[in-house]
N, C-alpha and C. Protein backbone atom coordinates (compact mmCIF):
# COMPACT_ATOMS: atom_id res chain seq x y z
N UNK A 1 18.82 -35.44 5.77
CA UNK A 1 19.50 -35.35 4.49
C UNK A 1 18.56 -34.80 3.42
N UNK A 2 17.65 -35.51 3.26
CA UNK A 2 16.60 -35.25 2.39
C UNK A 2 15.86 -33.52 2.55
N UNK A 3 15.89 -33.01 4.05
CA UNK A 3 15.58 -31.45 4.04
C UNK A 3 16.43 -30.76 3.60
N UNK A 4 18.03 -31.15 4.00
CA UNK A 4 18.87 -30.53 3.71
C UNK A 4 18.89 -30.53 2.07
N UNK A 5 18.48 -31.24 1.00
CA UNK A 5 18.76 -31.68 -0.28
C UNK A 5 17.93 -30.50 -0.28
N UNK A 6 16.77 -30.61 -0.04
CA UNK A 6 15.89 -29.59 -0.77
C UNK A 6 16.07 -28.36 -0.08
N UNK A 7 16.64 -27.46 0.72
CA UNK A 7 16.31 -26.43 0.70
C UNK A 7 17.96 -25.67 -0.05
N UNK A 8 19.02 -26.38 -0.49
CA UNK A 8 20.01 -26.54 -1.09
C UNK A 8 19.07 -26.40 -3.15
N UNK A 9 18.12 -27.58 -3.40
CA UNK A 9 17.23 -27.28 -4.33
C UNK A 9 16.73 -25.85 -4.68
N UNK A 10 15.79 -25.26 -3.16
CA UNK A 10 15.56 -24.06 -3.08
C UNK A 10 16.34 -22.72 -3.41
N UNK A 11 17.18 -22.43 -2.70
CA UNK A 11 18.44 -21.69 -3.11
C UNK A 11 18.96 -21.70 -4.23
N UNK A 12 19.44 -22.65 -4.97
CA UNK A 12 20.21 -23.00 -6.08
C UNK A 12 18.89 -22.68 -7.42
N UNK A 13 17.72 -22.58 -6.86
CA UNK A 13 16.75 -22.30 -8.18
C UNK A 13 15.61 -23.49 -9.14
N UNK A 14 16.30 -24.54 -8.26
CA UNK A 14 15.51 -25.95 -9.22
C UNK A 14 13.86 -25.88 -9.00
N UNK A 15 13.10 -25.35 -7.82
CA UNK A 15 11.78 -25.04 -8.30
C UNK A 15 11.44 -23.79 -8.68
N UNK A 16 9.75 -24.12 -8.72
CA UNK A 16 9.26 -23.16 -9.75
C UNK A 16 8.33 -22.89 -8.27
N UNK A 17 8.48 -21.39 -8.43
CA UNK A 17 7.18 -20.61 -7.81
C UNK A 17 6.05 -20.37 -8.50
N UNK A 18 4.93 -20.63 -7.96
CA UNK A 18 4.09 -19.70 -8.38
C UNK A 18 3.21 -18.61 -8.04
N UNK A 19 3.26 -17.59 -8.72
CA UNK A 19 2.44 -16.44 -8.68
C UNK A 19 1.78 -16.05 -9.74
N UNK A 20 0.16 -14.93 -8.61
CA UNK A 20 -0.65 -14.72 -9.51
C UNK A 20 -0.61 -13.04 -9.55
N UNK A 21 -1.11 -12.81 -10.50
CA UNK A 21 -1.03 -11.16 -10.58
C UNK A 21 -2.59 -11.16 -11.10
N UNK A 22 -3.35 -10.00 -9.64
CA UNK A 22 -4.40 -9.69 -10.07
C UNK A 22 -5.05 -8.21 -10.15
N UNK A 23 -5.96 -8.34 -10.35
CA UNK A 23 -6.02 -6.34 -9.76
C UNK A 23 -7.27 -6.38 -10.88
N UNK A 24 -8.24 -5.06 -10.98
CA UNK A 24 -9.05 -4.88 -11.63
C UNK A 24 -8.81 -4.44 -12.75
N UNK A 25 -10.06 -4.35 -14.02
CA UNK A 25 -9.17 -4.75 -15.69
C UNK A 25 -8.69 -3.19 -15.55
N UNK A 26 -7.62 -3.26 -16.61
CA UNK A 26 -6.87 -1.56 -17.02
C UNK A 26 -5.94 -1.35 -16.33
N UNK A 27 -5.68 -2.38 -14.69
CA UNK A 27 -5.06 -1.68 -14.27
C UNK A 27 -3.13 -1.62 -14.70
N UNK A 28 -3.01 -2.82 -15.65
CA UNK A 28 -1.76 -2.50 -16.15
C UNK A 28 -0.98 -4.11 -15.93
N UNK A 29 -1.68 -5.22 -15.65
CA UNK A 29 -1.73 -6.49 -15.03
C UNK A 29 -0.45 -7.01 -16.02
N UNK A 30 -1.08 -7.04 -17.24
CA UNK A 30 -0.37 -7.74 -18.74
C UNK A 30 0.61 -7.00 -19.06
N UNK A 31 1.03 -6.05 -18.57
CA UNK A 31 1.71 -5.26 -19.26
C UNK A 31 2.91 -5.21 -18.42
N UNK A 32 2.51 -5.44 -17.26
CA UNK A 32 3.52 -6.01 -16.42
C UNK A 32 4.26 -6.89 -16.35
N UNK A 33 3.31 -7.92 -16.71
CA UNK A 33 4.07 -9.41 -16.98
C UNK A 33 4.87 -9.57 -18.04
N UNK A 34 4.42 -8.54 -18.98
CA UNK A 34 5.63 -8.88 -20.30
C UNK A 34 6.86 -7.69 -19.68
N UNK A 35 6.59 -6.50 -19.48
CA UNK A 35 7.88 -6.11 -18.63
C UNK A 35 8.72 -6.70 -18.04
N UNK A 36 7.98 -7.86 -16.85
CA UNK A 36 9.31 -8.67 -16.44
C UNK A 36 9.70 -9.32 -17.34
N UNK A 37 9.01 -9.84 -18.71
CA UNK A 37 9.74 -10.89 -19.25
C UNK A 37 10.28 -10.57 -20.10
N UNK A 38 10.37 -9.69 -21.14
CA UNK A 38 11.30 -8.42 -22.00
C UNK A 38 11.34 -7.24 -21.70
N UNK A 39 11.43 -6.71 -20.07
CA UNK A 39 12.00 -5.85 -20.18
C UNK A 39 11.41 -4.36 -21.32
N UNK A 40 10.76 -4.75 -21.72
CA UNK A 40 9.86 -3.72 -22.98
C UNK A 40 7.98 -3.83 -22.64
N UNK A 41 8.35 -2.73 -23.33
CA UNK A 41 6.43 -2.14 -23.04
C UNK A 41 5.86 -3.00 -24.17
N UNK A 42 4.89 -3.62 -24.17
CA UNK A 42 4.10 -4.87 -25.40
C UNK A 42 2.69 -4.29 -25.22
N UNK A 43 1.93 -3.80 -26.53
CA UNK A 43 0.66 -3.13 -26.53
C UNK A 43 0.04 -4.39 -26.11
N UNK A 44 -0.79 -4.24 -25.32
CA UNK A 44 -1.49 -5.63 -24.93
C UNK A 44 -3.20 -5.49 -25.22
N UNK A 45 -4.46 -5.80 -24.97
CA UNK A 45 -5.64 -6.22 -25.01
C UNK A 45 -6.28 -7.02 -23.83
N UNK A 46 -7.29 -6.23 -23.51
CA UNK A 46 -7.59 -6.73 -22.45
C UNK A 46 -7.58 -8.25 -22.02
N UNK A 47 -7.51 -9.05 -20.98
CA UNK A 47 -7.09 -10.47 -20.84
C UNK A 47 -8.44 -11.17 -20.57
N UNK A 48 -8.63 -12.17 -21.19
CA UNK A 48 -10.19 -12.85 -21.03
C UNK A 48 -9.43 -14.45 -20.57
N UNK A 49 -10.16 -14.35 -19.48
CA UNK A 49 -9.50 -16.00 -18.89
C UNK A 49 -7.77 -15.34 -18.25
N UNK A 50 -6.61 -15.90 -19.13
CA UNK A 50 -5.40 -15.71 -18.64
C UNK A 50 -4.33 -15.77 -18.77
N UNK A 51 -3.24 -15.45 -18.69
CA UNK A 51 -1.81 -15.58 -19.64
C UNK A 51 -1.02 -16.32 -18.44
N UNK A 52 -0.18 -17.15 -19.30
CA UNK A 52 0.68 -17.65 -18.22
C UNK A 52 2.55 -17.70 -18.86
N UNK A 53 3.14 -17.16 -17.93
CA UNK A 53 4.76 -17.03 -18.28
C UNK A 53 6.04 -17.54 -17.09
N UNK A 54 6.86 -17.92 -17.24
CA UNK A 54 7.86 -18.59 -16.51
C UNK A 54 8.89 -17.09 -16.29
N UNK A 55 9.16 -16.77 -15.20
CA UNK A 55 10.03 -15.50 -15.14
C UNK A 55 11.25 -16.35 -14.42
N UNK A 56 12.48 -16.23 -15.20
CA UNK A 56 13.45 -16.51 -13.89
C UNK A 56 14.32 -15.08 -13.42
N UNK A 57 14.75 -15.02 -12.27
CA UNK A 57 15.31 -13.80 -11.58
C UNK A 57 16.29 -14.63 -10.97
N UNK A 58 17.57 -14.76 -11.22
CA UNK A 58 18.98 -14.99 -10.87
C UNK A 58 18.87 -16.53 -9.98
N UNK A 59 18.61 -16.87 -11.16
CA UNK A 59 18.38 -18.66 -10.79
C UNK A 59 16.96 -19.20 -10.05
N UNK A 60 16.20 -18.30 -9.79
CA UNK A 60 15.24 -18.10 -9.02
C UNK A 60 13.62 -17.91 -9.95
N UNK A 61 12.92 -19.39 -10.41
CA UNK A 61 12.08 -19.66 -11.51
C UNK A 61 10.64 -19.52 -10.82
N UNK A 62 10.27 -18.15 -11.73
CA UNK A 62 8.44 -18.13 -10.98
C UNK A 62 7.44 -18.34 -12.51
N UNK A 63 6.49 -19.29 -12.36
CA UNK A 63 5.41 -19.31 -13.06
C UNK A 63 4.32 -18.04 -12.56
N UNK A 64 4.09 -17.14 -13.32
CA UNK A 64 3.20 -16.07 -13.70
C UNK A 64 1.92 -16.12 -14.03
N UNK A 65 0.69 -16.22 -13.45
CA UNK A 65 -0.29 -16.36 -14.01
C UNK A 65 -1.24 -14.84 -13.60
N UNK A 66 -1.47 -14.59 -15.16
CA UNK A 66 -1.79 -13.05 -15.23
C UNK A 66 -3.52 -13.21 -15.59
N UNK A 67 -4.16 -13.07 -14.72
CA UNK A 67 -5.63 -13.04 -14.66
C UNK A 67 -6.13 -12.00 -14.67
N UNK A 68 -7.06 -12.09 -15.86
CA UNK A 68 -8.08 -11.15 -16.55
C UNK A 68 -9.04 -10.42 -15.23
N UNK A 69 -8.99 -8.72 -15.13
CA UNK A 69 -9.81 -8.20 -14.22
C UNK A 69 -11.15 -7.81 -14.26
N UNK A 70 -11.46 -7.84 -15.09
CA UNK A 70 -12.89 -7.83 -15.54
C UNK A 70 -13.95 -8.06 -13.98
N UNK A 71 -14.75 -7.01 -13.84
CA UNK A 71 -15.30 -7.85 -13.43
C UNK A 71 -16.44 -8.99 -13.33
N UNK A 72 -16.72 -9.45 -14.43
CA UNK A 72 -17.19 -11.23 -14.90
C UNK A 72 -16.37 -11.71 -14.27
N UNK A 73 -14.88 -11.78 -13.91
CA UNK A 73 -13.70 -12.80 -14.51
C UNK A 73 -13.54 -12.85 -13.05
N UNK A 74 -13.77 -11.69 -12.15
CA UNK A 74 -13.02 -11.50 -11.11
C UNK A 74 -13.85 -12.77 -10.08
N UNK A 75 -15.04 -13.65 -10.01
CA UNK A 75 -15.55 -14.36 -9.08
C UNK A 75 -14.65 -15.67 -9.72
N UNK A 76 -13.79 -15.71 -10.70
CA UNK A 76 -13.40 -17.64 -11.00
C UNK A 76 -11.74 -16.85 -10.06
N UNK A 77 -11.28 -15.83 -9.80
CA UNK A 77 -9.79 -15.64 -9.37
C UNK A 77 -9.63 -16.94 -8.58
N UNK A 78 -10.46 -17.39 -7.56
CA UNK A 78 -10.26 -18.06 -6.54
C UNK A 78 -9.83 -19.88 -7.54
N UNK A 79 -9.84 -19.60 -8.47
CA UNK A 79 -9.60 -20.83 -8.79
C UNK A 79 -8.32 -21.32 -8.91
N UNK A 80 -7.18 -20.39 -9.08
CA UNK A 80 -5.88 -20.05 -9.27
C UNK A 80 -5.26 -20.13 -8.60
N UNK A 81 -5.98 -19.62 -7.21
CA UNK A 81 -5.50 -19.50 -5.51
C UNK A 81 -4.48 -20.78 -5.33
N UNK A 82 -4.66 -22.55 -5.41
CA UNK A 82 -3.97 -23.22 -5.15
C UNK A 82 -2.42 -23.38 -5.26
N UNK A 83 -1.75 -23.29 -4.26
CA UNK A 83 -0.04 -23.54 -4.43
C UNK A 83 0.53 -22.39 -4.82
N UNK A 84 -0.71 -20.73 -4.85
CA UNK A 84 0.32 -20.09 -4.59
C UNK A 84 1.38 -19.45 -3.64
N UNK A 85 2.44 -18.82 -3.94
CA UNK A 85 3.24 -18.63 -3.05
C UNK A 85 3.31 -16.60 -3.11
N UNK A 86 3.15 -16.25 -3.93
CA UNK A 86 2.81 -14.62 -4.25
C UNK A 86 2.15 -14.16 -4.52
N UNK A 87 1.23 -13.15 -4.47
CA UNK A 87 0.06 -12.51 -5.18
C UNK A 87 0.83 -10.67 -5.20
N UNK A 88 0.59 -11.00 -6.24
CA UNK A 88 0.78 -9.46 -7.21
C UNK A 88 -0.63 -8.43 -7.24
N UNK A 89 -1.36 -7.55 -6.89
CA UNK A 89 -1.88 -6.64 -6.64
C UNK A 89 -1.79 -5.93 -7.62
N UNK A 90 -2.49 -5.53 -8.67
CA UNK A 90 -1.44 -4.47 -9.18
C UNK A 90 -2.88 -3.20 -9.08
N UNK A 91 -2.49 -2.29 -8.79
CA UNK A 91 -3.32 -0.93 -8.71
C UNK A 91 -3.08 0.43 -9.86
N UNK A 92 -3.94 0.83 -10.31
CA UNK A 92 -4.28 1.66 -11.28
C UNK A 92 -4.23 2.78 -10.19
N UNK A 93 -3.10 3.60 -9.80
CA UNK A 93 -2.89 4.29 -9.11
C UNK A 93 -3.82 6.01 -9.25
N UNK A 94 -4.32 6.05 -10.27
CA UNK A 94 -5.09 7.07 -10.84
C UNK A 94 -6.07 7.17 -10.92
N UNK A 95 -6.84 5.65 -10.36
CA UNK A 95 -8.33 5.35 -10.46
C UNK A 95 -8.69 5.41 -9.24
N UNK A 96 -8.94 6.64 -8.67
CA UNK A 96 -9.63 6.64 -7.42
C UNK A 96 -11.07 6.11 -7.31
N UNK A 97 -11.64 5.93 -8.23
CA UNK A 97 -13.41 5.47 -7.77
C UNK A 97 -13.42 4.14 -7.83
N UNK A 98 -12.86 3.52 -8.10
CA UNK A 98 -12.63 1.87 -8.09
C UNK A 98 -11.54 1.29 -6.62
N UNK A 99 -10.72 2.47 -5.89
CA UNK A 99 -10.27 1.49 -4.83
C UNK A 99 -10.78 1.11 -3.60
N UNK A 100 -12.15 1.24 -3.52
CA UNK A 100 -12.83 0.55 -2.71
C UNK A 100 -12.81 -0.71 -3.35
N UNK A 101 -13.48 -1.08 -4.31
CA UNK A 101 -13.46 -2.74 -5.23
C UNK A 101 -12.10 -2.99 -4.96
N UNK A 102 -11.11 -2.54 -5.53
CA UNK A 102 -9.90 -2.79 -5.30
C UNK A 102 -9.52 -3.36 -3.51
N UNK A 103 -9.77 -2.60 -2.62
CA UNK A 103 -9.65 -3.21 -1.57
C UNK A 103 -10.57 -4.22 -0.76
N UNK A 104 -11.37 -4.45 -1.33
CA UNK A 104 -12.82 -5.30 -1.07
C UNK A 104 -12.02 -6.27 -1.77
N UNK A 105 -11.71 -6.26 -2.73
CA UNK A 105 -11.33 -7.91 -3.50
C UNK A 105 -9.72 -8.21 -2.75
N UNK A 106 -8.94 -7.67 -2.75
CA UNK A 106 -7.88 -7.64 -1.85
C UNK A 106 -8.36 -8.47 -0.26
N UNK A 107 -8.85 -8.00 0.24
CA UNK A 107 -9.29 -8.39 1.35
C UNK A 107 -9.93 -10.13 1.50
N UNK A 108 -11.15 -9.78 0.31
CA UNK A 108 -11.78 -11.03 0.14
C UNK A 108 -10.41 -12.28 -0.53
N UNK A 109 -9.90 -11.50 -1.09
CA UNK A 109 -7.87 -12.81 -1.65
C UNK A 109 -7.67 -13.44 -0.30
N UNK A 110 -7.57 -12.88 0.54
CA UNK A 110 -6.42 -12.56 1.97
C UNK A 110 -7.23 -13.73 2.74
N UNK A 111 -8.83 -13.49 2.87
CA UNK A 111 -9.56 -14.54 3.10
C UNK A 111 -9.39 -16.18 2.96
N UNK A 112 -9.18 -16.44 2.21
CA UNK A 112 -9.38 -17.32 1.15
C UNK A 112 -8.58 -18.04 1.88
N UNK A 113 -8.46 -19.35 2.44
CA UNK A 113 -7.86 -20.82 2.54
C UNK A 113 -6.69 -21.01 2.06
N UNK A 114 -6.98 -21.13 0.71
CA UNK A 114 -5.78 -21.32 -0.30
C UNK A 114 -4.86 -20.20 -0.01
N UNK A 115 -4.82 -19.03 0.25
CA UNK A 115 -3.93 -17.97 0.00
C UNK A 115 -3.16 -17.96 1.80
N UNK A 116 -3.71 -18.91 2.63
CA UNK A 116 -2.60 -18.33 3.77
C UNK A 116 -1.62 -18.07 4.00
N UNK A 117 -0.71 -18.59 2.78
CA UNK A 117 0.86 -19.11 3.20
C UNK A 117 0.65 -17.95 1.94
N UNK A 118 0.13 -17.48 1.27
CA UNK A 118 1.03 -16.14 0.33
C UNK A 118 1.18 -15.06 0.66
N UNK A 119 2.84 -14.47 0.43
CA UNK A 119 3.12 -12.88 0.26
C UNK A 119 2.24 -12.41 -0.52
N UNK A 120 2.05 -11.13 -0.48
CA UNK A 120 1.54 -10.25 -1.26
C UNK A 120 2.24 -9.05 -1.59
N UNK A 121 2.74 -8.32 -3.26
CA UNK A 121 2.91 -7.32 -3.01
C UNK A 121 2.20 -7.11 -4.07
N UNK A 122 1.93 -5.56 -3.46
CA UNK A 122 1.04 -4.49 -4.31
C UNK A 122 1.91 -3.97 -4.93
N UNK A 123 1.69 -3.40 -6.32
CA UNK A 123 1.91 -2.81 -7.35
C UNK A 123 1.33 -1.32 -7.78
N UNK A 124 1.58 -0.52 -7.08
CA UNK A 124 1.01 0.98 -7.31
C UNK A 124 1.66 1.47 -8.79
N UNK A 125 0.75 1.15 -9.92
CA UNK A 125 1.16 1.16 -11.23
C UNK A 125 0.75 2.59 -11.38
N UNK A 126 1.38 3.00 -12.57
CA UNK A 126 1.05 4.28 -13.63
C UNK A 126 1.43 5.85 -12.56
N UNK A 127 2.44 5.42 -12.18
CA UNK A 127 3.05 6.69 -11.00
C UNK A 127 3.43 7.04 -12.09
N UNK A 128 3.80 6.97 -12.89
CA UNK A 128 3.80 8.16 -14.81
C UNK A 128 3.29 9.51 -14.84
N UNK A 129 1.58 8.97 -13.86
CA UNK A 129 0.62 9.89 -14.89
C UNK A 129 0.00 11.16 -13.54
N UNK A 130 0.12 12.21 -14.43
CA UNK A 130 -0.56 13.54 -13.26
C UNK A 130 -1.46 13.34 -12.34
N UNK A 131 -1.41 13.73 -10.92
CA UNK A 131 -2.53 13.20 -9.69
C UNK A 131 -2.74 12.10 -9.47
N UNK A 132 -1.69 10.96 -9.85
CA UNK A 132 -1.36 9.33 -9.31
C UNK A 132 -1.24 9.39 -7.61
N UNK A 133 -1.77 8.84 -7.04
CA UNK A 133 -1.56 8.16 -5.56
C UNK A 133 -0.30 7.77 -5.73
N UNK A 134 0.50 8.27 -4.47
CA UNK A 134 1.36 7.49 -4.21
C UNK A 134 1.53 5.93 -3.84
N UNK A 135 2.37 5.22 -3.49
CA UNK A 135 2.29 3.77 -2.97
C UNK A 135 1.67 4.08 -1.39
N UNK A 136 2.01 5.08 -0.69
CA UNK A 136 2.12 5.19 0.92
C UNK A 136 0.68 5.51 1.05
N UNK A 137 -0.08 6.65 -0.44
CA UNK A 137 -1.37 7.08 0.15
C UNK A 137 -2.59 5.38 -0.08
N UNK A 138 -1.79 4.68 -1.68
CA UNK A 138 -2.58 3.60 -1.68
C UNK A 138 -2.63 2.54 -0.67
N UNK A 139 -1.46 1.93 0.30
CA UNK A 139 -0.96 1.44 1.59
C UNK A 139 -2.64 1.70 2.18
N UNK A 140 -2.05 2.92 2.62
CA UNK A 140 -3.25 3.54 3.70
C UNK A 140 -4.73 3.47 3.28
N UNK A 141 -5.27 3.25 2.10
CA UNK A 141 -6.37 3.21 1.69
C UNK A 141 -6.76 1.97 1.58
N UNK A 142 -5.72 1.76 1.46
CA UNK A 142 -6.07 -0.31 1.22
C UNK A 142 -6.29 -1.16 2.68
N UNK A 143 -5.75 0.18 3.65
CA UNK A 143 -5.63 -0.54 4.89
C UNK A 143 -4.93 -1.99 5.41
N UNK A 144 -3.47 -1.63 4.38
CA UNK A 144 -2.64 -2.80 4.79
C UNK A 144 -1.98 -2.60 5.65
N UNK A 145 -1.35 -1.82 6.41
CA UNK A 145 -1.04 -2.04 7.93
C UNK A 145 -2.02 -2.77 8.59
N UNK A 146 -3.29 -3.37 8.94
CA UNK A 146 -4.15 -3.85 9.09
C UNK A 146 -3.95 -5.38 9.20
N UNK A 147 -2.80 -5.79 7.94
CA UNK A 147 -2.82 -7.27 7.26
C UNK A 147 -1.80 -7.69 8.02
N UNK A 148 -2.05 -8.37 9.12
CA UNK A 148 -0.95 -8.73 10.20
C UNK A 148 -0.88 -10.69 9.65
N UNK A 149 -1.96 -11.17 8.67
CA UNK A 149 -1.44 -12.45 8.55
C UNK A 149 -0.57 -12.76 7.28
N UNK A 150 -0.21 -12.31 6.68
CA UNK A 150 0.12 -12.03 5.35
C UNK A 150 1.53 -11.01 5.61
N UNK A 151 3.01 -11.94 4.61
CA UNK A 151 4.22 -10.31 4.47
C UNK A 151 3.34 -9.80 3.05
N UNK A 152 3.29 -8.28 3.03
CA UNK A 152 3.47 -8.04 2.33
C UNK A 152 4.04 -6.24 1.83
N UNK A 153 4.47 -5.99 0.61
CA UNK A 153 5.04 -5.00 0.10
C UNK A 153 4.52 -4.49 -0.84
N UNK A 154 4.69 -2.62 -0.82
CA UNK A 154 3.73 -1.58 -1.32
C UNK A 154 5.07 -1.69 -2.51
N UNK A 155 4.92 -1.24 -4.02
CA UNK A 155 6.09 -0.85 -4.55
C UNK A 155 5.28 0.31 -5.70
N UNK A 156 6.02 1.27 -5.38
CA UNK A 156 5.20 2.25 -6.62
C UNK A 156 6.37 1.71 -8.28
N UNK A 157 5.26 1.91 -9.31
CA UNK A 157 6.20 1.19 -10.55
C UNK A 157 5.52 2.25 -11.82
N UNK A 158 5.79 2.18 -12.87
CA UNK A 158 5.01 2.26 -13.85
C UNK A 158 5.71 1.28 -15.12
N UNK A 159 4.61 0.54 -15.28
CA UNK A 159 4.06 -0.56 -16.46
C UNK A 159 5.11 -0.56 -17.84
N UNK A 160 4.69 0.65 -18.16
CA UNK A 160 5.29 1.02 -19.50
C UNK A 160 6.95 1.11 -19.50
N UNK A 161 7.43 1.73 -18.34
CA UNK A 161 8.63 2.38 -18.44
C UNK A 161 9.63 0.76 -17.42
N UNK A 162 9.24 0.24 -16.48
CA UNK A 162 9.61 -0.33 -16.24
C UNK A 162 10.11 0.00 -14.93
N UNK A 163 9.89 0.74 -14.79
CA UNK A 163 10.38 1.58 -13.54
C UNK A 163 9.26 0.92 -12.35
N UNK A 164 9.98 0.56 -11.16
CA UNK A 164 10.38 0.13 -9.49
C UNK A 164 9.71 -1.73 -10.00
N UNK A 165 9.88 -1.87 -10.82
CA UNK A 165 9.45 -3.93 -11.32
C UNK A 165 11.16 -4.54 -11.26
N UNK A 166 12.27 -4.34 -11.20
CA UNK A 166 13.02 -4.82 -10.72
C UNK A 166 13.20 -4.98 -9.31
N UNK A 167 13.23 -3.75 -8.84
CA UNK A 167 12.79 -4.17 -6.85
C UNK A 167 11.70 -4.98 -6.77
N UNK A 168 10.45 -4.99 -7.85
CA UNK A 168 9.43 -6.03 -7.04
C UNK A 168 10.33 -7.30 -7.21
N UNK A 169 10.90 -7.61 -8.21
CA UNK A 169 11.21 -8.84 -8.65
C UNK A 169 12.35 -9.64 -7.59
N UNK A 170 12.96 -8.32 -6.97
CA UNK A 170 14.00 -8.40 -6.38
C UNK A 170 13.01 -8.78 -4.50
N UNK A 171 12.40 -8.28 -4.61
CA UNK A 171 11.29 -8.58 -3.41
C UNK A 171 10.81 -9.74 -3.39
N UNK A 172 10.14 -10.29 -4.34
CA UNK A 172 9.51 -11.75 -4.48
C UNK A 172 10.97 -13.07 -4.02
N UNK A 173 11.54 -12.87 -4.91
CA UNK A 173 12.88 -13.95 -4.73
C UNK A 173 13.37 -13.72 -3.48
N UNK A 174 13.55 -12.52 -2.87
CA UNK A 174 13.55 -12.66 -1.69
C UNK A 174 12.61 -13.07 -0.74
N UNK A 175 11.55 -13.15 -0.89
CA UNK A 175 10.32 -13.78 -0.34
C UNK A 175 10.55 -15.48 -0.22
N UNK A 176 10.97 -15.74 -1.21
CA UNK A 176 10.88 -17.38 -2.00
C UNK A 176 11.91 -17.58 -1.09
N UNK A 177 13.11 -17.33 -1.16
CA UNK A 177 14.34 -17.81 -0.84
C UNK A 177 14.30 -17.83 0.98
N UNK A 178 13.57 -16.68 1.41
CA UNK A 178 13.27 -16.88 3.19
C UNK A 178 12.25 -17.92 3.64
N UNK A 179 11.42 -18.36 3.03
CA UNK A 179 10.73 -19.57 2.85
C UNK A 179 11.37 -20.82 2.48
């Protein structure tokens, strides 16, 4: 009775997920998070420490915690790691000399104890801007076909415009809800 109560809980929306959104600084992290949450572009400033926001998606309630990429900031990420259920990636699709770091810290997430039980999707941000990586060429560079313990999903988006952050959103809840 009591499983049945809660995964009836689940479905219907009464918990809260949580997810973290990380990625290296610039790459468009904050700007994301207020996208899902108005839908509008919000000039943001770089993030020191971390923002935190409640997103719901059709009854379906995720706590957001948007961590500063810096890298100072980037050795405390692991502190966040506990009880999550998503990790957000987000990639500066234009910054080719940084996605080695980018996939080195990715990798070193995936590691991590705390993170076994999380999806992951990547965020191939700023497909906006001239000579952007696609999602398929960042995939392949990141060497996530590779990530056989972990679901996770490539989504090309851009930040500003709002564009492919409803399919992520629409991806995550579907994540939550098969769990």
């Amino acid at each position: 009775m009591g499983y049945l109560l809660s995964k009836m809980m689940a479905v219907f929306g009464d918990k809260e997920h949580k997810v973290i959104i990380v990625g290296l600084d610039n790459a468009g992290k904050t700007t994301i998070l207020y996208q899902f949450l108005t839908k509008e572009a919000v000039h943001t400033s770089p993030t020191i420490g971390s923002n935190v926001e409640q997103i719901t998606v059709r009854k379906t309630h995720f706590l957001v915690w948007d961590i500063g990429g810096q890298e100072s900031l980037r050795a405390s990420w692991y502190s966040y790691y506990g009880n999550t259920e998503i990790v957000i990636l987000v990639v500066d699709s234009t910054d080719r000399e940084r996605l080695t770091v980018t996939k080195e810290e990715l990798h070193r997430m995936l590691a991590h104890e705390d993170l076994q039980n999380a999806a992951v999707l990547i965020l191939a941000n700023k497909q906006d801007m001239k000579g952007s990586l696609t999602a398929a060429e960042i995939s392949q560079f990141l060497t996530l076909d590779s990530i056989t313990t972990h679901s996770w999903h490539v989504q090309a988006c851009c930040a500003l415009t709002g564009e492919g952050l409803p399919a992520s959103l629409d991806w995550m809840k579907s994540r939550v809800v098969a769990n």
